[in-house]
PDB file of N, CA and C in Angstrom:
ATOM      1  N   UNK A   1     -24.032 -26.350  27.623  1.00  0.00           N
ATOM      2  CA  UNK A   1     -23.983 -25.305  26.621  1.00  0.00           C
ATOM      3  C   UNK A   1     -22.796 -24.385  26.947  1.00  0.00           C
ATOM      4  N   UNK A   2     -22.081 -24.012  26.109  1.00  0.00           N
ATOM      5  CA  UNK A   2     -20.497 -23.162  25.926  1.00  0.00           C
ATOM      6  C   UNK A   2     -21.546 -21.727  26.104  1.00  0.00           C
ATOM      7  N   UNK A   3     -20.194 -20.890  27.217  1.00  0.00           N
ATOM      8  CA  UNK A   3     -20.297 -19.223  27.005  1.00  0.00           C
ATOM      9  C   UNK A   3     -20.382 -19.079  25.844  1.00  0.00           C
ATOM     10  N   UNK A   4     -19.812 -19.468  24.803  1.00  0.00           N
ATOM     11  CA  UNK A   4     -19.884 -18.437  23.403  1.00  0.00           C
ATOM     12  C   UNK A   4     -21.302 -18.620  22.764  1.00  0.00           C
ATOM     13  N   UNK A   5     -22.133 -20.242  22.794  1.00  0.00           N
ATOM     14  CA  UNK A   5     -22.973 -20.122  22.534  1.00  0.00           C
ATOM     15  C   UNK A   5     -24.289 -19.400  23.042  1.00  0.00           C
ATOM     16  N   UNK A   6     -24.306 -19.571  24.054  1.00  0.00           N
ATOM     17  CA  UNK A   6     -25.209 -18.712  25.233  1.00  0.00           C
ATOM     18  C   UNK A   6     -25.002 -16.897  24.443  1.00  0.00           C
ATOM     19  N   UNK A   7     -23.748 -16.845  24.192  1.00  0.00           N
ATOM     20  CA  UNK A   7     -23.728 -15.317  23.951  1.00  0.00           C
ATOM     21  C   UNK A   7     -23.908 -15.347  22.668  1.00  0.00           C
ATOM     22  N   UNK A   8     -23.802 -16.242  21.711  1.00  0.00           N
ATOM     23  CA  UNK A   8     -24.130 -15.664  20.070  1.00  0.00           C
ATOM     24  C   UNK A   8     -25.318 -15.735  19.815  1.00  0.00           C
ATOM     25  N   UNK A   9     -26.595 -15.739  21.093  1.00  0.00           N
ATOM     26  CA  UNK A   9     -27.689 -15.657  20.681  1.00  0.00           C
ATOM     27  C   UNK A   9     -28.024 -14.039  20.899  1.00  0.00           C
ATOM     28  N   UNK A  10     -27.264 -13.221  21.957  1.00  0.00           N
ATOM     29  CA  UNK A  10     -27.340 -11.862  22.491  1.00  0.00           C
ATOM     30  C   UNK A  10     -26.557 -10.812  21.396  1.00  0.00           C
ATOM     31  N   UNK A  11     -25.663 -11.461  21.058  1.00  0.00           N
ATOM     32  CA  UNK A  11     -24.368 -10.748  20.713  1.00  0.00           C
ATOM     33  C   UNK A  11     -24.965 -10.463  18.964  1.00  0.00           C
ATOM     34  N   UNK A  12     -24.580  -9.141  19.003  1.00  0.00           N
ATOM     35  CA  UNK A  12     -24.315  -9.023  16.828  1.00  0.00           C
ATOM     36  C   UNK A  12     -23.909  -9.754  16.648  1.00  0.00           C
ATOM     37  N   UNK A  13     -24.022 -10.066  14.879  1.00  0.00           N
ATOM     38  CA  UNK A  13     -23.173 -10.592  14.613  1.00  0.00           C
ATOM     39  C   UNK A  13     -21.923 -10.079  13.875  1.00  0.00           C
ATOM     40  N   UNK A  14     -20.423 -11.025  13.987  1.00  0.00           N
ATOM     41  CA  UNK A  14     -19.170 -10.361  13.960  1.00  0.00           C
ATOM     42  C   UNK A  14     -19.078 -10.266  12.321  1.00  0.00           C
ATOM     43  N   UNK A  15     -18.628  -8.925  12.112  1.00  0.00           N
ATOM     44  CA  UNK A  15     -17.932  -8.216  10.660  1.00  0.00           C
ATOM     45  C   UNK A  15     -17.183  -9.037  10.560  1.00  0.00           C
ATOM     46  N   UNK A  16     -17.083  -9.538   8.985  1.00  0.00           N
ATOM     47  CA  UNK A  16     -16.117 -10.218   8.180  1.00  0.00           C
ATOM     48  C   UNK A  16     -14.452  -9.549   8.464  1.00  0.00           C
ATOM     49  N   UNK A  17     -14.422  -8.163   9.079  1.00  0.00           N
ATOM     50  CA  UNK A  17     -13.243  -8.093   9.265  1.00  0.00           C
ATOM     51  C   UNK A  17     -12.839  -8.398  10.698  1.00  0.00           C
ATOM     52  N   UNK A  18     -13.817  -7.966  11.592  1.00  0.00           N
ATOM     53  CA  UNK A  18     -13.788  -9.021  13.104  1.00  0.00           C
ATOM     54  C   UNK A  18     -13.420 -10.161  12.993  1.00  0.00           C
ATOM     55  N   UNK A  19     -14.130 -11.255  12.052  1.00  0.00           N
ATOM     56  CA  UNK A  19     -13.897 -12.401  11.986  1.00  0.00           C
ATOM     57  C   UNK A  19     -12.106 -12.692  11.732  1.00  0.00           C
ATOM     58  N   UNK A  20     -11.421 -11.800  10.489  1.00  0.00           N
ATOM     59  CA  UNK A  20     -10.326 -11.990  10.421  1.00  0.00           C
ATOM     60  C   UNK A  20      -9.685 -11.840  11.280  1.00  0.00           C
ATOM     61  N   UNK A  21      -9.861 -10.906  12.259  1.00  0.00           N
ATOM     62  CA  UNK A  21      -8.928 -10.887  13.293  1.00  0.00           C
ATOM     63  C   UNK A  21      -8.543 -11.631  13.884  1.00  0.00           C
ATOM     64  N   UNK A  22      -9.992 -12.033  14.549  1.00  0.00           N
ATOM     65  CA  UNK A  22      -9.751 -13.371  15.474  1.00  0.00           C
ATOM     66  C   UNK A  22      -9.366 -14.404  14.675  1.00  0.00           C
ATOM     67  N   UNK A  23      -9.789 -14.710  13.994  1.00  0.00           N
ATOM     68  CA  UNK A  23      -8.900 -15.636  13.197  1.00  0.00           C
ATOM     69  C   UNK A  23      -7.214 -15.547  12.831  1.00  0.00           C
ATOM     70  N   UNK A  24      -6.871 -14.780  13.383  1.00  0.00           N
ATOM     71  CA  UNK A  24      -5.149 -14.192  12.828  1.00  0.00           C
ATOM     72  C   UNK A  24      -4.838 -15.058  14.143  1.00  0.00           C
ATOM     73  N   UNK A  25      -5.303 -14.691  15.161  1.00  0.00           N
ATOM     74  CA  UNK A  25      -5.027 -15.589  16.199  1.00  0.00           C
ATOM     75  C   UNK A  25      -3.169 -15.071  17.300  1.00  0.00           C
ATOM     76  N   UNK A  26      -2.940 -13.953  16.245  1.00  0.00           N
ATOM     77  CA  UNK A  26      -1.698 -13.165  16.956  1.00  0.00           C
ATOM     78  C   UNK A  26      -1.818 -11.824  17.407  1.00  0.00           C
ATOM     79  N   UNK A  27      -1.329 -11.340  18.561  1.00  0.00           N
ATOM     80  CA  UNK A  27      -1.221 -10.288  19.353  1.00  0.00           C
ATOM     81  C   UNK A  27      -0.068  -9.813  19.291  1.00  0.00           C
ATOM     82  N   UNK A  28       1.509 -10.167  18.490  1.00  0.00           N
ATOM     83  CA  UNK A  28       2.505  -9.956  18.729  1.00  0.00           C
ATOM     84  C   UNK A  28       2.942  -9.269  19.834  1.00  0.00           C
ATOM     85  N   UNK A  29       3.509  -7.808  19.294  1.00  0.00           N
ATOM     86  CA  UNK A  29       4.147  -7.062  20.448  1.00  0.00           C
ATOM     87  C   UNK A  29       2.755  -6.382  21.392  1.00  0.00           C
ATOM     88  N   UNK A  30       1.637  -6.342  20.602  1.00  0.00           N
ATOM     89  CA  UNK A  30       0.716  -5.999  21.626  1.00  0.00           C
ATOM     90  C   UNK A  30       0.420  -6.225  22.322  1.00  0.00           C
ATOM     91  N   UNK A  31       0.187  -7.252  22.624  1.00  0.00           N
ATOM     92  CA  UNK A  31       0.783  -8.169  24.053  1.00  0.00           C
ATOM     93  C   UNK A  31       1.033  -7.538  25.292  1.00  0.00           C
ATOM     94  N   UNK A  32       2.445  -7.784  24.908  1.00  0.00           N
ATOM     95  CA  UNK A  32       3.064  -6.923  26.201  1.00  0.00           C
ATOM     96  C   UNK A  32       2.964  -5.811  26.178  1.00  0.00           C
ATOM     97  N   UNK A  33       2.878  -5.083  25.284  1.00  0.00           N
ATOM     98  CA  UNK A  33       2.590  -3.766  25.227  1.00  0.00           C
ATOM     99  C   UNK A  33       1.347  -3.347  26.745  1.00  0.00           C
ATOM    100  N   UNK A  34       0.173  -3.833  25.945  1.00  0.00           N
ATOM    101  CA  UNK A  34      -0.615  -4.009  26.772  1.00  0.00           C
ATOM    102  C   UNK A  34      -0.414  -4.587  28.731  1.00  0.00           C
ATOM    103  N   UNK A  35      -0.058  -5.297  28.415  1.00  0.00           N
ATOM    104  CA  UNK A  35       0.154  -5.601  29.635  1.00  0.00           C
ATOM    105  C   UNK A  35       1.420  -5.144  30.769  1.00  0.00           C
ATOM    106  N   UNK A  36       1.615  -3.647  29.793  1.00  0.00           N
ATOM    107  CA  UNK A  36       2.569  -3.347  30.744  1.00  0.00           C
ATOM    108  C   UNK A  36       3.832  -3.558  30.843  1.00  0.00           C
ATOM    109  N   UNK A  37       4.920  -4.607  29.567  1.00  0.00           N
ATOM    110  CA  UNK A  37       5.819  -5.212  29.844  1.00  0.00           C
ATOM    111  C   UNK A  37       6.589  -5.320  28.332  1.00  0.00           C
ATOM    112  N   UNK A  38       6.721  -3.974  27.907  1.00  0.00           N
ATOM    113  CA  UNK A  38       6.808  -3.929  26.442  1.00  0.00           C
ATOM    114  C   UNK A  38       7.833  -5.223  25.755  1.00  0.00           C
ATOM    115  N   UNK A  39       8.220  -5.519  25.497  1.00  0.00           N
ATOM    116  CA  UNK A  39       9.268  -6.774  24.539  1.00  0.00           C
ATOM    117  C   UNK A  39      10.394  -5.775  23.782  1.00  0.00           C
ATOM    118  N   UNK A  40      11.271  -5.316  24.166  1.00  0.00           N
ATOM    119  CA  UNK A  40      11.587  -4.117  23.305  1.00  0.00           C
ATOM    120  C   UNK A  40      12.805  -5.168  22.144  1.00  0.00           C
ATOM    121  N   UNK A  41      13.516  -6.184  22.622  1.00  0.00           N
ATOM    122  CA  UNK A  41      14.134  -6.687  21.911  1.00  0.00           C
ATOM    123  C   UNK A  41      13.316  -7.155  21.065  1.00  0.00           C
ATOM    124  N   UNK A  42      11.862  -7.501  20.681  1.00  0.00           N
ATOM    125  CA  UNK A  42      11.134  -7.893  19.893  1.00  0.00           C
ATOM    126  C   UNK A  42      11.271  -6.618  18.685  1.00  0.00           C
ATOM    127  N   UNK A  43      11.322  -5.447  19.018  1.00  0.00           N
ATOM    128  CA  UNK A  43      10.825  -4.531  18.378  1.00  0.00           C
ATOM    129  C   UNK A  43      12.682  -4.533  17.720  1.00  0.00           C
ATOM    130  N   UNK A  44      13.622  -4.503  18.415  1.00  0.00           N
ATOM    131  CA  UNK A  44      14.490  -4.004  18.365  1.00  0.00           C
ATOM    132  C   UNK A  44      15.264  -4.939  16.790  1.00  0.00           C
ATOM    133  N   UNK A  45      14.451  -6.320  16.950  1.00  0.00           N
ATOM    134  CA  UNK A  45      14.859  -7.666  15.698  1.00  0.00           C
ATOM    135  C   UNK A  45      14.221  -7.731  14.675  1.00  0.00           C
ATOM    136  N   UNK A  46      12.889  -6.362  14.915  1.00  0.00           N
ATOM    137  CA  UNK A  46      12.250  -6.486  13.058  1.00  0.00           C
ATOM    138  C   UNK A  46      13.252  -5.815  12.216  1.00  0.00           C
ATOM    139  N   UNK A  47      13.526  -6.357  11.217  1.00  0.00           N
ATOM    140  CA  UNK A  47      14.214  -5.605  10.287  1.00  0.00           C
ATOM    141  C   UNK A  47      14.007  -4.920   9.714  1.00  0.00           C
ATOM    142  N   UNK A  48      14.602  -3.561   9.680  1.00  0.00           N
ATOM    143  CA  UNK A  48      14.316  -2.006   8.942  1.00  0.00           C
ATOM    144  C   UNK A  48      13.734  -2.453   7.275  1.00  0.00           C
ATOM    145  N   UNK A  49      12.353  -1.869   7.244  1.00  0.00           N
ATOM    146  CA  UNK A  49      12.051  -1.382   6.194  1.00  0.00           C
ATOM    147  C   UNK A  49      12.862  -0.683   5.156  1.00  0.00           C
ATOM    148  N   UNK A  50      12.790  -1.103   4.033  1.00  0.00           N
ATOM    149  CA  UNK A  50      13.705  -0.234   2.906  1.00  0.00           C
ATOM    150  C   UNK A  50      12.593  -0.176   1.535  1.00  0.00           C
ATOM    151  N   UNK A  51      12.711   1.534   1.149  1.00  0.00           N
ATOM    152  CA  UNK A  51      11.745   1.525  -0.070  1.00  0.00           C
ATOM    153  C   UNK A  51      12.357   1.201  -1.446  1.00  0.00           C
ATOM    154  N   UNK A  52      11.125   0.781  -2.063  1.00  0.00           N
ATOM    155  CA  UNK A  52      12.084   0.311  -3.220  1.00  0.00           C
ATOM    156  C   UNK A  52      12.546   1.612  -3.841  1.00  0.00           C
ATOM    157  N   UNK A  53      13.423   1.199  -5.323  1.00  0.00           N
ATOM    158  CA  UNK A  53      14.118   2.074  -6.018  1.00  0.00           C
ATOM    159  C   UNK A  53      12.693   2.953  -6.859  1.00  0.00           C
ATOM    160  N   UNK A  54      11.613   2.498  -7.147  1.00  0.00           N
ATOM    161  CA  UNK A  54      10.318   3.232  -7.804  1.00  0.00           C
ATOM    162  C   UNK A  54       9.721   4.264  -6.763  1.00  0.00           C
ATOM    163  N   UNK A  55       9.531   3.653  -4.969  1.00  0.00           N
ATOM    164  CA  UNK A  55       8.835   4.616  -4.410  1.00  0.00           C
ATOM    165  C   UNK A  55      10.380   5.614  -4.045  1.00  0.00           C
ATOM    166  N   UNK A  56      11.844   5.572  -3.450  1.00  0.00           N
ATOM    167  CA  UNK A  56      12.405   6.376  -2.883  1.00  0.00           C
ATOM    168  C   UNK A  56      12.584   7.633  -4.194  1.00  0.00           C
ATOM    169  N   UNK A  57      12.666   7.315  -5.736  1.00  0.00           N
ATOM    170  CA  UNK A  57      12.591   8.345  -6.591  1.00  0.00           C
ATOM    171  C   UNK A  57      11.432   9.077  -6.556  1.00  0.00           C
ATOM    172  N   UNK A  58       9.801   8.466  -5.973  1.00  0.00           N
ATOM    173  CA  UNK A  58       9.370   9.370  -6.108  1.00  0.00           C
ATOM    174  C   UNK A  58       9.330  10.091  -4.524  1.00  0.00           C
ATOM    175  N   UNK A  59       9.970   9.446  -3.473  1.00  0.00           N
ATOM    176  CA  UNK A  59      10.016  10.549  -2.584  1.00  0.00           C
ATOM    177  C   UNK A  59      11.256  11.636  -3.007  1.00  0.00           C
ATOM    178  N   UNK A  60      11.937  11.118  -3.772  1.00  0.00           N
ATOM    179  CA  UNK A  60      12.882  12.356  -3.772  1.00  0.00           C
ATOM    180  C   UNK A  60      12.705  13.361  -5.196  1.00  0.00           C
ATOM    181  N   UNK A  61      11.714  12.346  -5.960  1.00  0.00           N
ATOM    182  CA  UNK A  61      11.151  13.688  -6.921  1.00  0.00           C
ATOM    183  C   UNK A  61      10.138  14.561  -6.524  1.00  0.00           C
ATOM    184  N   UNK A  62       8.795  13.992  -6.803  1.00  0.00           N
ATOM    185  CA  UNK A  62       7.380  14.597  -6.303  1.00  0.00           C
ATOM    186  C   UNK A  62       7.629  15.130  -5.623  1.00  0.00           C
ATOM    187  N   UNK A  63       7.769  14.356  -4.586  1.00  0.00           N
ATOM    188  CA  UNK A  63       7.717  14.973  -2.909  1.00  0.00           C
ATOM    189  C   UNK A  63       8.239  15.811  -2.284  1.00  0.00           C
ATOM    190  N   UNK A  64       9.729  15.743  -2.862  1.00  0.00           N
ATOM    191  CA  UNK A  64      10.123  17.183  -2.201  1.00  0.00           C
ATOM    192  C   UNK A  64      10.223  17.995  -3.231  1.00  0.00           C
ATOM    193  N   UNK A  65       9.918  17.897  -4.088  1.00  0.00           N
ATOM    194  CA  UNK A  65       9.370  19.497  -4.981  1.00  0.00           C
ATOM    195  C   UNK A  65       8.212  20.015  -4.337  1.00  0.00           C
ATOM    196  N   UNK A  66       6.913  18.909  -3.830  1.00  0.00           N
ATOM    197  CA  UNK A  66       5.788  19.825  -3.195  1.00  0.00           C
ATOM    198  C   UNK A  66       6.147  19.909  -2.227  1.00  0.00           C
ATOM    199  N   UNK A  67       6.851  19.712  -1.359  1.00  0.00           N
ATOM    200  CA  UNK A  67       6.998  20.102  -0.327  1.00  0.00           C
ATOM    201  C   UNK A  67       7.965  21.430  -0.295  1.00  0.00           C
ATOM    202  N   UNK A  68       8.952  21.566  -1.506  1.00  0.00           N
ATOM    203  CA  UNK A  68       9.390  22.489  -1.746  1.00  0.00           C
ATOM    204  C   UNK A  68       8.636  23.774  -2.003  1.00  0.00           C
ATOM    205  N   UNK A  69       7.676  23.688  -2.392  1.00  0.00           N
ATOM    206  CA  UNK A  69       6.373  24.677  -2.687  1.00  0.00           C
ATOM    207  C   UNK A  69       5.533  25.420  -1.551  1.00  0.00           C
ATOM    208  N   UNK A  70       5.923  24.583  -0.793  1.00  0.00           N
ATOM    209  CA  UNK A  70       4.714  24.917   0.265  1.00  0.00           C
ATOM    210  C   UNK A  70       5.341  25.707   1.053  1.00  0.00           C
ATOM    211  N   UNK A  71       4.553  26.966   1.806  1.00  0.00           N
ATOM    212  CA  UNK A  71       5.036  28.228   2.467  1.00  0.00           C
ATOM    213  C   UNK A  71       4.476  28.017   3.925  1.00  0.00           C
ATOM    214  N   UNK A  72       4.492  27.260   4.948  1.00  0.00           N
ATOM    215  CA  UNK A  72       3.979  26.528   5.943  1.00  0.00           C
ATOM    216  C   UNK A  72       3.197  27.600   6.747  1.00  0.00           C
ATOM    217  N   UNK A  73       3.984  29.156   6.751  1.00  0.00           N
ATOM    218  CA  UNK A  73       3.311  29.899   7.039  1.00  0.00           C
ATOM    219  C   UNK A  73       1.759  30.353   6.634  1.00  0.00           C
ATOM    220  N   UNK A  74       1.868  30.516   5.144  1.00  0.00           N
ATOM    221  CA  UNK A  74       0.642  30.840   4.512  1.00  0.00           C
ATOM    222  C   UNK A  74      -0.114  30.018   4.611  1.00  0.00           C
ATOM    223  N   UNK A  75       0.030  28.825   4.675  1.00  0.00           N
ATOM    224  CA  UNK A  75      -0.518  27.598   4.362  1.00  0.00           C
ATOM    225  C   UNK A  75      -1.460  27.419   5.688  1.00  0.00           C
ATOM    226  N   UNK A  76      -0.653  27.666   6.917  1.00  0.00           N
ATOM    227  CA  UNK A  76      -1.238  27.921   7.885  1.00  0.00           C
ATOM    228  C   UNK A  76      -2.215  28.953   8.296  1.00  0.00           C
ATOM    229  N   UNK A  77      -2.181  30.146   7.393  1.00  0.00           N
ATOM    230  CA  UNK A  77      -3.327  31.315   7.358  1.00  0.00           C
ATOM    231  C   UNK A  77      -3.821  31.368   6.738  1.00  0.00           C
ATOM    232  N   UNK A  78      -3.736  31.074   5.743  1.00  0.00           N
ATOM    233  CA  UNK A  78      -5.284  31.353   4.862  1.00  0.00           C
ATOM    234  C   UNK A  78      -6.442  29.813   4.970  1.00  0.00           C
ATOM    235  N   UNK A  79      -7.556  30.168   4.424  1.00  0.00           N
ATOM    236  CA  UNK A  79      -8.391  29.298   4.557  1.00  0.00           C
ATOM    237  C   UNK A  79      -8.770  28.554   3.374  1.00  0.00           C
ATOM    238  N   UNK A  80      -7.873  28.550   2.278  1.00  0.00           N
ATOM    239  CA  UNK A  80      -8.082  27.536   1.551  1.00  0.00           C
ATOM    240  C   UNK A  80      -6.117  27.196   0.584  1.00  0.00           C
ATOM    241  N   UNK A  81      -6.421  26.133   0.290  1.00  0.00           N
ATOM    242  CA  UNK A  81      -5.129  25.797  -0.069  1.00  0.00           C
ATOM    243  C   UNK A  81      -4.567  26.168  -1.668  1.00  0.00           C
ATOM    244  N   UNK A  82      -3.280  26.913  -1.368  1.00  0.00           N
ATOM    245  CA  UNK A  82      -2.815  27.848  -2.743  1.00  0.00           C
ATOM    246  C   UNK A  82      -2.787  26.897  -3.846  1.00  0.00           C
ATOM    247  N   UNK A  83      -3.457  27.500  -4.975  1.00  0.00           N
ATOM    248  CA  UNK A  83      -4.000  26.896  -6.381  1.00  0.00           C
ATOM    249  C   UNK A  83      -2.683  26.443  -6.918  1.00  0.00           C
ATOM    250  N   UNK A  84      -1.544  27.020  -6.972  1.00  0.00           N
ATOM    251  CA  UNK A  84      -0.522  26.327  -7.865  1.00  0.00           C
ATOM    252  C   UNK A  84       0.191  25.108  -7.279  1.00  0.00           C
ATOM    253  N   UNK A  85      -0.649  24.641  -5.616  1.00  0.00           N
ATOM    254  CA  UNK A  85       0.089  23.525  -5.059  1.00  0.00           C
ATOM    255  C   UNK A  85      -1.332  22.541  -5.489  1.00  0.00           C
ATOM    256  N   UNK A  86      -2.488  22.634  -5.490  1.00  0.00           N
ATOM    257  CA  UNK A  86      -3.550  22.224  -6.476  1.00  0.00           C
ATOM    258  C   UNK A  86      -3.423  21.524  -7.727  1.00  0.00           C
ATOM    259  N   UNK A  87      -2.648  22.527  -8.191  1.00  0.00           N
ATOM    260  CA  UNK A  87      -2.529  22.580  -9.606  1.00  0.00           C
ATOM    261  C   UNK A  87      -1.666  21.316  -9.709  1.00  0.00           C
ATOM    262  N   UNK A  88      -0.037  21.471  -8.954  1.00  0.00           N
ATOM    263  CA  UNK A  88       0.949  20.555  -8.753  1.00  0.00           C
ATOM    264  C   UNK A  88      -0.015  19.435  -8.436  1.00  0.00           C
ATOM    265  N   UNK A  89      -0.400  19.169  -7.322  1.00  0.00           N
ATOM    266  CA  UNK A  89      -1.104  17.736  -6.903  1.00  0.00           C
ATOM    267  C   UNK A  89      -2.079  17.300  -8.139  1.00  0.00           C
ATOM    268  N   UNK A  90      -2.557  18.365  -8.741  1.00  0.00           N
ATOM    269  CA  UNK A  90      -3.810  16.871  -9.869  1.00  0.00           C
ATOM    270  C   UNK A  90      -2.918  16.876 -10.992  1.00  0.00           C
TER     271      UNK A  90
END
């Protein structure tokens, strides 16, 4: 009789998203990470992310208008968040 069977009589049973994991069957850079021995040229050969032309307009519309709004100070003192940045977000 196999360890795993001996233990899937003790053991929960594994979440459908557990299951995916192990099933992915890759650790990439975690790996070494883990073990102490990072891979940095691994990290160094993924190729840069680029947003498309739909999300970088709305980081440079939306986003920095609310962020233009926001008074980091106040925002930080009072105890609830100012209605016309509310208002902006819904």
């Amino acid at each position: 009789m196999s360890i795993r069977t001996s233990l899937k009589k003790v053991l929960p049973p594994i979440s459908v998203t557990e299951q995916e994991a192990l099933d992915a069957g890759d650790v990439w850079i975690e790996s070494s990470i883990y073990q102490g021995k990072p891979d940095m040229q691994a990290l160094r050969d993924i190729p840069q992310a680029k947003l498309s032309a739909e999300e970088q307009a709305f980081m440079d519309g939306p986003v920095t208008e609310l962020l233009g709004m926001i008074d980091e100070y106040e925002l930080s003192n009072e105890k609830h968040i100012p209605q016309h940045i509310l208002d902006f977000l819904g």
